[in-house]
PDB file of N, CA and C in Angstrom:
ATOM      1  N   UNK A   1     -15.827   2.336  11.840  1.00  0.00           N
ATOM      2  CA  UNK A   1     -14.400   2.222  12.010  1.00  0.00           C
ATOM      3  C   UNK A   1     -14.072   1.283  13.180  1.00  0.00           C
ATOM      4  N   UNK A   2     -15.127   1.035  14.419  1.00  0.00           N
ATOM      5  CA  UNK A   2     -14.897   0.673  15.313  1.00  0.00           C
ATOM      6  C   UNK A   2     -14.786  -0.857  14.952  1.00  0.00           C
ATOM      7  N   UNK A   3     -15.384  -1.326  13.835  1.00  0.00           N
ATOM      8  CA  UNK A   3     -15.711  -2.794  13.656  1.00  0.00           C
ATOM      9  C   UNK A   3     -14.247  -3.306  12.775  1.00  0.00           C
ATOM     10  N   UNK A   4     -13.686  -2.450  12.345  1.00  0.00           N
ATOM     11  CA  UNK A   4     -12.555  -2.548  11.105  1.00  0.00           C
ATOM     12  C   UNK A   4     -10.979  -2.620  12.269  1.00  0.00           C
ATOM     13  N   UNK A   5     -11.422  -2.164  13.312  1.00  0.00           N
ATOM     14  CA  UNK A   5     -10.016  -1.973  14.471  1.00  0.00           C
ATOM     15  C   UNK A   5     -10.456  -3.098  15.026  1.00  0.00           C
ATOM     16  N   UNK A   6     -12.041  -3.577  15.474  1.00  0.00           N
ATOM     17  CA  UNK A   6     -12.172  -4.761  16.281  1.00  0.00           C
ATOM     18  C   UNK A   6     -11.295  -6.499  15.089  1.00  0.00           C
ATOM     19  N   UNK A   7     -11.509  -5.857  14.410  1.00  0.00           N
ATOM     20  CA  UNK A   7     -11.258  -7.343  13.069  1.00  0.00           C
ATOM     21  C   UNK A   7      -9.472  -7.606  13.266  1.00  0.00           C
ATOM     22  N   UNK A   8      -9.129  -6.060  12.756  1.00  0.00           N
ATOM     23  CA  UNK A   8      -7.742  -6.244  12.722  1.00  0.00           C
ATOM     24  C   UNK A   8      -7.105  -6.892  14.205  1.00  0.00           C
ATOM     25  N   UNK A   9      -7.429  -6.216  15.238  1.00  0.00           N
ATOM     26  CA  UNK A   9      -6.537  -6.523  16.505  1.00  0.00           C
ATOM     27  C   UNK A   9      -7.167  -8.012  17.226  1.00  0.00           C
ATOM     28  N   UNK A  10      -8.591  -8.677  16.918  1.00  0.00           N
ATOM     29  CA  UNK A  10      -8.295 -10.238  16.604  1.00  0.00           C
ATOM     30  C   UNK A  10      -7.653 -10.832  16.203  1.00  0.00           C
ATOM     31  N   UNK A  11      -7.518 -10.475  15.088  1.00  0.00           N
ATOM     32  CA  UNK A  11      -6.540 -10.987  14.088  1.00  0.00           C
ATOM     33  C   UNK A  11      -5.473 -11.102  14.398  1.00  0.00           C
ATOM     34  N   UNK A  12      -4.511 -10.525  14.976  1.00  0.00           N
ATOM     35  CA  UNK A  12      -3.529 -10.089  16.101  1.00  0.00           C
ATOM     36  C   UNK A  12      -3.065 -10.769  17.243  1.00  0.00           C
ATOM     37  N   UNK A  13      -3.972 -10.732  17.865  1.00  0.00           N
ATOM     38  CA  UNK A  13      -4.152 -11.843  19.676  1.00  0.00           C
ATOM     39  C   UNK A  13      -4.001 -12.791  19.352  1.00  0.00           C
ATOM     40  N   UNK A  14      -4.007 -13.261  20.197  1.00  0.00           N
ATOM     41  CA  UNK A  14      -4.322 -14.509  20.710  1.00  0.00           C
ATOM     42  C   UNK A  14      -5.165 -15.342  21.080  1.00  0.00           C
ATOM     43  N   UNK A  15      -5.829 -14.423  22.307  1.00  0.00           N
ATOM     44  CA  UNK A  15      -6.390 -14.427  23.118  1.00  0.00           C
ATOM     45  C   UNK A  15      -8.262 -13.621  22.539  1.00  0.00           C
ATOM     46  N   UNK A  16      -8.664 -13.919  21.819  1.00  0.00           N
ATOM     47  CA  UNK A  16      -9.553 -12.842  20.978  1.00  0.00           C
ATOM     48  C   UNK A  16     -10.957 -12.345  21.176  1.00  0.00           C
ATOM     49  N   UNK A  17     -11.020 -13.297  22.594  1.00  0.00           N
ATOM     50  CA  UNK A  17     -12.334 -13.254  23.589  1.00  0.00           C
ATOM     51  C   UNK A  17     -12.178 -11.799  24.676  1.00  0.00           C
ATOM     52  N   UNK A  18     -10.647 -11.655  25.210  1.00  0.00           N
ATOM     53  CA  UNK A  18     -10.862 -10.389  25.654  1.00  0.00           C
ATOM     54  C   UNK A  18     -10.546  -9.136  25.066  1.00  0.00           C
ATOM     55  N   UNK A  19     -10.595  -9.193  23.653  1.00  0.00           N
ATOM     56  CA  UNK A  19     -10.626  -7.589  22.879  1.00  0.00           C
ATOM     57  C   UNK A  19     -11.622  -6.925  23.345  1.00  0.00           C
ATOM     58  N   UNK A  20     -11.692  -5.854  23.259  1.00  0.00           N
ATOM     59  CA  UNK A  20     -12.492  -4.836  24.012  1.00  0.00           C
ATOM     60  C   UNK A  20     -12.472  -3.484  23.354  1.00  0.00           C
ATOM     61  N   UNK A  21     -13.477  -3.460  22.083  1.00  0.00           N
ATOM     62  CA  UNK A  21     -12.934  -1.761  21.076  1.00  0.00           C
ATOM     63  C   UNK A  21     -14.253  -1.037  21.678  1.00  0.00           C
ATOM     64  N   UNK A  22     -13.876   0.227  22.095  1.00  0.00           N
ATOM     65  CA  UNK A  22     -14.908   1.570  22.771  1.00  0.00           C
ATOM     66  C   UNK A  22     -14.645   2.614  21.557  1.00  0.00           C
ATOM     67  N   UNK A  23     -15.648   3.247  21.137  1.00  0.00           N
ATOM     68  CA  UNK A  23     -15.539   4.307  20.378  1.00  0.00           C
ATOM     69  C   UNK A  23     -16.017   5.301  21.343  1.00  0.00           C
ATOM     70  N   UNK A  24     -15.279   6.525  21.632  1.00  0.00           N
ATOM     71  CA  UNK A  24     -15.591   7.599  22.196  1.00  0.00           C
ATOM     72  C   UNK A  24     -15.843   8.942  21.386  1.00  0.00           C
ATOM     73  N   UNK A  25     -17.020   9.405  21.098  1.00  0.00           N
ATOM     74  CA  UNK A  25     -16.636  10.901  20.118  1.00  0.00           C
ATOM     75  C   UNK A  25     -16.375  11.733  21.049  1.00  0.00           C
ATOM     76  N   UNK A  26     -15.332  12.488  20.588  1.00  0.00           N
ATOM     77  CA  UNK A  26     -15.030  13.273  21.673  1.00  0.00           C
ATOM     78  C   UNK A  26     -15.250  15.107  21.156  1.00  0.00           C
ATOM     79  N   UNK A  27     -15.527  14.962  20.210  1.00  0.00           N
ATOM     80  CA  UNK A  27     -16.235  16.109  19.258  1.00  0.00           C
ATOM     81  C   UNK A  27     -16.305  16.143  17.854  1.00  0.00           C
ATOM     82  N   UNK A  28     -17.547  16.600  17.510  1.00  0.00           N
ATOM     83  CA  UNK A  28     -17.695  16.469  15.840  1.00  0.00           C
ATOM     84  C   UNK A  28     -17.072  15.649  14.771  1.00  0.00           C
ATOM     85  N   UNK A  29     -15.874  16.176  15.173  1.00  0.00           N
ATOM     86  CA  UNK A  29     -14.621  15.503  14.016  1.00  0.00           C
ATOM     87  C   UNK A  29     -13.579  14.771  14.183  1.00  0.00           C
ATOM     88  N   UNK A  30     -13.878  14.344  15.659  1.00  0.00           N
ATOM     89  CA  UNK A  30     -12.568  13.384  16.218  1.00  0.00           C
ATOM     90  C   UNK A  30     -13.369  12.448  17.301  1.00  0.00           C
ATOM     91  N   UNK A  31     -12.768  10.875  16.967  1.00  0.00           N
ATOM     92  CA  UNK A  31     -13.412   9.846  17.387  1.00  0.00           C
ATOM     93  C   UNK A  31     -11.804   9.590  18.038  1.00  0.00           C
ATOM     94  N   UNK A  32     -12.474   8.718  19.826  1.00  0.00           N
ATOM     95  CA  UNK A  32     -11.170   8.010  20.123  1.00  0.00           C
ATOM     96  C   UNK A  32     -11.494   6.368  20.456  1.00  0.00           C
ATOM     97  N   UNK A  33     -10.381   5.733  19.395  1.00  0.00           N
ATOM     98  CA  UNK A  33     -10.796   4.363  19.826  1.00  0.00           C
ATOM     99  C   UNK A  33     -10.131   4.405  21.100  1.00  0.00           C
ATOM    100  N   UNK A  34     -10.726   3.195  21.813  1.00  0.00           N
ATOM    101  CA  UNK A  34      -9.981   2.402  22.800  1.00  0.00           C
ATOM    102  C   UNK A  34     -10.219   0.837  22.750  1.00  0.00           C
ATOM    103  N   UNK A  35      -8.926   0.293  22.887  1.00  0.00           N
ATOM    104  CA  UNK A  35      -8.396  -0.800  22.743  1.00  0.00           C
ATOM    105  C   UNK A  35      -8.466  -1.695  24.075  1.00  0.00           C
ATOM    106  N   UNK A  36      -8.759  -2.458  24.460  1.00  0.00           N
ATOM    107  CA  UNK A  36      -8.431  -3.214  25.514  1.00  0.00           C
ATOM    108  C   UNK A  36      -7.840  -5.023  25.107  1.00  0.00           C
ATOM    109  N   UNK A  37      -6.606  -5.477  25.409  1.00  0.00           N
ATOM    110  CA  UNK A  37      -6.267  -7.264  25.365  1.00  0.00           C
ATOM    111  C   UNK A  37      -5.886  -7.403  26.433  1.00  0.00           C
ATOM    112  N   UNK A  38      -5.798  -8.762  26.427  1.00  0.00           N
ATOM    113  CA  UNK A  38      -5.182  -9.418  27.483  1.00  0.00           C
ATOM    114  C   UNK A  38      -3.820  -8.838  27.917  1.00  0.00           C
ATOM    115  N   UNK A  39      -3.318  -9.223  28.881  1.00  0.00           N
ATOM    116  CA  UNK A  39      -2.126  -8.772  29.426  1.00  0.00           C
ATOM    117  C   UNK A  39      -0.976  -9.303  28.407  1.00  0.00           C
ATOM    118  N   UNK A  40      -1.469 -10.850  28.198  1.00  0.00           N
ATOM    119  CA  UNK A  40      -0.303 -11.179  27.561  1.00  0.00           C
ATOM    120  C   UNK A  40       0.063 -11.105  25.740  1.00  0.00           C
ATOM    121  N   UNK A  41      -1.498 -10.737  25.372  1.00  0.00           N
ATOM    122  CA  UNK A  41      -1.475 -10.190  23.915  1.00  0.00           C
ATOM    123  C   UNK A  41      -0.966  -8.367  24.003  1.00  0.00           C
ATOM    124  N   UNK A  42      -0.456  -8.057  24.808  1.00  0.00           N
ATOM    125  CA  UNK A  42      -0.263  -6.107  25.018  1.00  0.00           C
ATOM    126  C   UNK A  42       1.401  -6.474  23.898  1.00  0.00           C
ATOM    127  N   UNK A  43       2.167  -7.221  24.089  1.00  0.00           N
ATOM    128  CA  UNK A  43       3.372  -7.140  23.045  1.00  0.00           C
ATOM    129  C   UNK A  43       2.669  -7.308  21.629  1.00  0.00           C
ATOM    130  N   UNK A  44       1.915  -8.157  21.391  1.00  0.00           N
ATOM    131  CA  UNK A  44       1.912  -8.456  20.281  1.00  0.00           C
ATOM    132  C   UNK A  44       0.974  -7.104  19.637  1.00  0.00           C
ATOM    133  N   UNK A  45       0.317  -6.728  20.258  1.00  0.00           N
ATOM    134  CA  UNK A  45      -0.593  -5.403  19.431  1.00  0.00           C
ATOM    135  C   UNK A  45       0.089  -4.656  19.219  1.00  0.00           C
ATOM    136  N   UNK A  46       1.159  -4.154  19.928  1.00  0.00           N
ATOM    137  CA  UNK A  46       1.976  -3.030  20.198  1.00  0.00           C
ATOM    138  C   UNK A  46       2.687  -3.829  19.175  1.00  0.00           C
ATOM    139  N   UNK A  47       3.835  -4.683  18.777  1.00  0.00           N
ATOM    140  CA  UNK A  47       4.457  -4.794  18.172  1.00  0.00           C
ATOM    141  C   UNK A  47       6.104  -4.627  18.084  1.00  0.00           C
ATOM    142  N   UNK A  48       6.681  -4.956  17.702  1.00  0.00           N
ATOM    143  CA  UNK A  48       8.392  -4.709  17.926  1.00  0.00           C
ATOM    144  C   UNK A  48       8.551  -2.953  17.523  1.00  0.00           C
ATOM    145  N   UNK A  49       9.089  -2.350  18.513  1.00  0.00           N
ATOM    146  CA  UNK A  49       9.241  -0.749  18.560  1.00  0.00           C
ATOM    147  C   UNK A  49       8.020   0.210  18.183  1.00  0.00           C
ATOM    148  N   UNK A  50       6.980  -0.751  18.662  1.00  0.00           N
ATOM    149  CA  UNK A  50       5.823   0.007  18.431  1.00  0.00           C
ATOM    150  C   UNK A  50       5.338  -0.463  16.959  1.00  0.00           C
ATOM    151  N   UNK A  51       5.748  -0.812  15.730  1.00  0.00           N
ATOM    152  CA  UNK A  51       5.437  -0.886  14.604  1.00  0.00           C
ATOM    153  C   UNK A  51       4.074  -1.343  14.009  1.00  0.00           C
ATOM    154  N   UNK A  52       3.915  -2.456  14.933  1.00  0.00           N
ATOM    155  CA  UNK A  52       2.024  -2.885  14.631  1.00  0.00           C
ATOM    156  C   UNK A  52       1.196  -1.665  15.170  1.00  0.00           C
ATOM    157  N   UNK A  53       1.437  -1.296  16.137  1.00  0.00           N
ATOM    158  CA  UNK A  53       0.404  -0.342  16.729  1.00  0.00           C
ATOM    159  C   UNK A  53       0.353   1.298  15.592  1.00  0.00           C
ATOM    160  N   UNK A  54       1.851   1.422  15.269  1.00  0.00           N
ATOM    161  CA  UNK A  54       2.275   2.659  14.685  1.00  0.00           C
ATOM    162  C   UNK A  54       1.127   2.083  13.140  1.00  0.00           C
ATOM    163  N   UNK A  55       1.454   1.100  12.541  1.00  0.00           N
ATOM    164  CA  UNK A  55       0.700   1.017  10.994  1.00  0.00           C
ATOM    165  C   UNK A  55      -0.814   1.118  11.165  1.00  0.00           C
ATOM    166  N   UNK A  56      -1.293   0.933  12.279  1.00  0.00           N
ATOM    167  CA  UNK A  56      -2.890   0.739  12.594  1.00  0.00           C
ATOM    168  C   UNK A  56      -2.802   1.804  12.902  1.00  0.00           C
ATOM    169  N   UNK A  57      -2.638   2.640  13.318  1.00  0.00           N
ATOM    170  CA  UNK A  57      -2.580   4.280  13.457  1.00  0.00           C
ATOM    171  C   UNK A  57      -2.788   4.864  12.441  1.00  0.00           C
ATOM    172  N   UNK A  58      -1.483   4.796  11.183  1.00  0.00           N
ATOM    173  CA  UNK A  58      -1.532   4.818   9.733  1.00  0.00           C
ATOM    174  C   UNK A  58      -3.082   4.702   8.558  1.00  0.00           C
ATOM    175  N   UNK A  59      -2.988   3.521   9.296  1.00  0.00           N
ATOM    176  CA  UNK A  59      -4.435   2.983   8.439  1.00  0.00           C
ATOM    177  C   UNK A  59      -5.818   3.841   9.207  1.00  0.00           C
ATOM    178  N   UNK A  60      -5.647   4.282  10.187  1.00  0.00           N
ATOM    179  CA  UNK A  60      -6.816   5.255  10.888  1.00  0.00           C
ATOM    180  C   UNK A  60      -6.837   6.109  10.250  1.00  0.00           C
ATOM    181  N   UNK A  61      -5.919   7.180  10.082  1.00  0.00           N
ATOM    182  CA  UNK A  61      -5.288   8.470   9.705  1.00  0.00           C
ATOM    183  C   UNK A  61      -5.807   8.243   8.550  1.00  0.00           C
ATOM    184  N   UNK A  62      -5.334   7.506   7.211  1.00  0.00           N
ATOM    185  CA  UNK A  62      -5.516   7.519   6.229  1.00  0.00           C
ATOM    186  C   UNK A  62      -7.312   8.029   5.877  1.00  0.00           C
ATOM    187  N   UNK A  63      -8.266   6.359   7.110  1.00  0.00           N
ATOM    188  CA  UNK A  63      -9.301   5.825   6.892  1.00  0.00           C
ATOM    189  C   UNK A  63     -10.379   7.922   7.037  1.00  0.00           C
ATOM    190  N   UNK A  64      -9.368   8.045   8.019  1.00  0.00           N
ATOM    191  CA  UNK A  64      -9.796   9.592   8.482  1.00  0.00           C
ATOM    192  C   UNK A  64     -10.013  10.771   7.493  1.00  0.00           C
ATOM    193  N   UNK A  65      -9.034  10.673   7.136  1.00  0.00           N
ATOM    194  CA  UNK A  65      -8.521  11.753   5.849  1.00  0.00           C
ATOM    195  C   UNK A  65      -9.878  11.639   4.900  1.00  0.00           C
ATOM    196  N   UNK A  66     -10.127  10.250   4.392  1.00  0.00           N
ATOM    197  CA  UNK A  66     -11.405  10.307   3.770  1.00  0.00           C
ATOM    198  C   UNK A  66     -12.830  10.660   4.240  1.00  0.00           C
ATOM    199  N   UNK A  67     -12.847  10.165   5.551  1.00  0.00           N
ATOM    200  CA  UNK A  67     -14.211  10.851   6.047  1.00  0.00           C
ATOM    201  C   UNK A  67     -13.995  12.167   6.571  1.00  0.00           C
ATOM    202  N   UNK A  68     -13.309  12.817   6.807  1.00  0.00           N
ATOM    203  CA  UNK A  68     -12.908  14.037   7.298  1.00  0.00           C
ATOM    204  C   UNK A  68     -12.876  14.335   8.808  1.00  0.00           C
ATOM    205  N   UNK A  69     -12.521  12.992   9.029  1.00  0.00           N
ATOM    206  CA  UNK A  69     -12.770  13.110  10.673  1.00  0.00           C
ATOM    207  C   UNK A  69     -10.858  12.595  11.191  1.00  0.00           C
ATOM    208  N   UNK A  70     -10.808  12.754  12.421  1.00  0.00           N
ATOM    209  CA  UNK A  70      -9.567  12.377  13.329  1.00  0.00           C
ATOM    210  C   UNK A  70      -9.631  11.155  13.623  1.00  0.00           C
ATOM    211  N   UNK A  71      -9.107  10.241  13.768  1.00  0.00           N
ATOM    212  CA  UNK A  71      -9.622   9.176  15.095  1.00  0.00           C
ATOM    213  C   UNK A  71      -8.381   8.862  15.510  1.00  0.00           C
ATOM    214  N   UNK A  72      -8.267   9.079  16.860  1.00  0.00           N
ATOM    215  CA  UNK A  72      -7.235   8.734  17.950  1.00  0.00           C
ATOM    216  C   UNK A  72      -7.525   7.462  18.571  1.00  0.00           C
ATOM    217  N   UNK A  73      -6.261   6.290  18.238  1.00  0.00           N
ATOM    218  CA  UNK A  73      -5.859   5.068  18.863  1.00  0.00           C
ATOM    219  C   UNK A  73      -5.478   4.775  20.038  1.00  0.00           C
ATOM    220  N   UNK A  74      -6.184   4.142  21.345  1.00  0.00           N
ATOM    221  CA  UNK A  74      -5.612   4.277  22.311  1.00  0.00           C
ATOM    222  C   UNK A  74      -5.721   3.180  23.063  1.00  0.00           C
ATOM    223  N   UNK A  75      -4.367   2.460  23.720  1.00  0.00           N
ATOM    224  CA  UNK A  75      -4.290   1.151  24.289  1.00  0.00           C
ATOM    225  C   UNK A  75      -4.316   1.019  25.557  1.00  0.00           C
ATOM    226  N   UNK A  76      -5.342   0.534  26.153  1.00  0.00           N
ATOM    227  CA  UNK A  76      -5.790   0.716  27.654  1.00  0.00           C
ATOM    228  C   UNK A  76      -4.720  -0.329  28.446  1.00  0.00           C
ATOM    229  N   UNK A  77      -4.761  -0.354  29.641  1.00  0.00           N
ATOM    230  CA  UNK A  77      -3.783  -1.531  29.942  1.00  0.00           C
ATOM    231  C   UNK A  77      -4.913  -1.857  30.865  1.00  0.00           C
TER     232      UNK A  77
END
């Protein structure tokens, strides 16, 4: 999953040298990404009222539901 969040939020930036995806398990059934961009790619991931960040959430949840696991999205600053 970690490689499928690293693709999308390239895709995204700008800047695509400082993406930075950490997978943390934080027990059995719940994984937490973490996100790291540049300062000046942080609007564009996030998105107008949150909306890019909110659908990549979406697409986790979903990706989750099938493996039976959680995974929590999280944008470092």
């Amino acid at each position: 999953m970690r490689d499928a969040v690293e693709m999308i939020v390239k895709a995204l930036v700008s800047n695509a040298e400082a993406v930075e995806v950490r997978e943390v398990e934080r027990d059995p059934k719940t994984v937490q990404i973490e996100v790291r961009v540049a300062p000046d790619d942080m609007g564009k991931l996030i998105g107008r009222q949150g909306k890019t960040v909110r659908a990549l959430r979406s697409l986790l949840h979903a990706a989750g539901l099938k493996q039976r696991r959680r995974f929590i999205l999280e944008i470092i600053e």
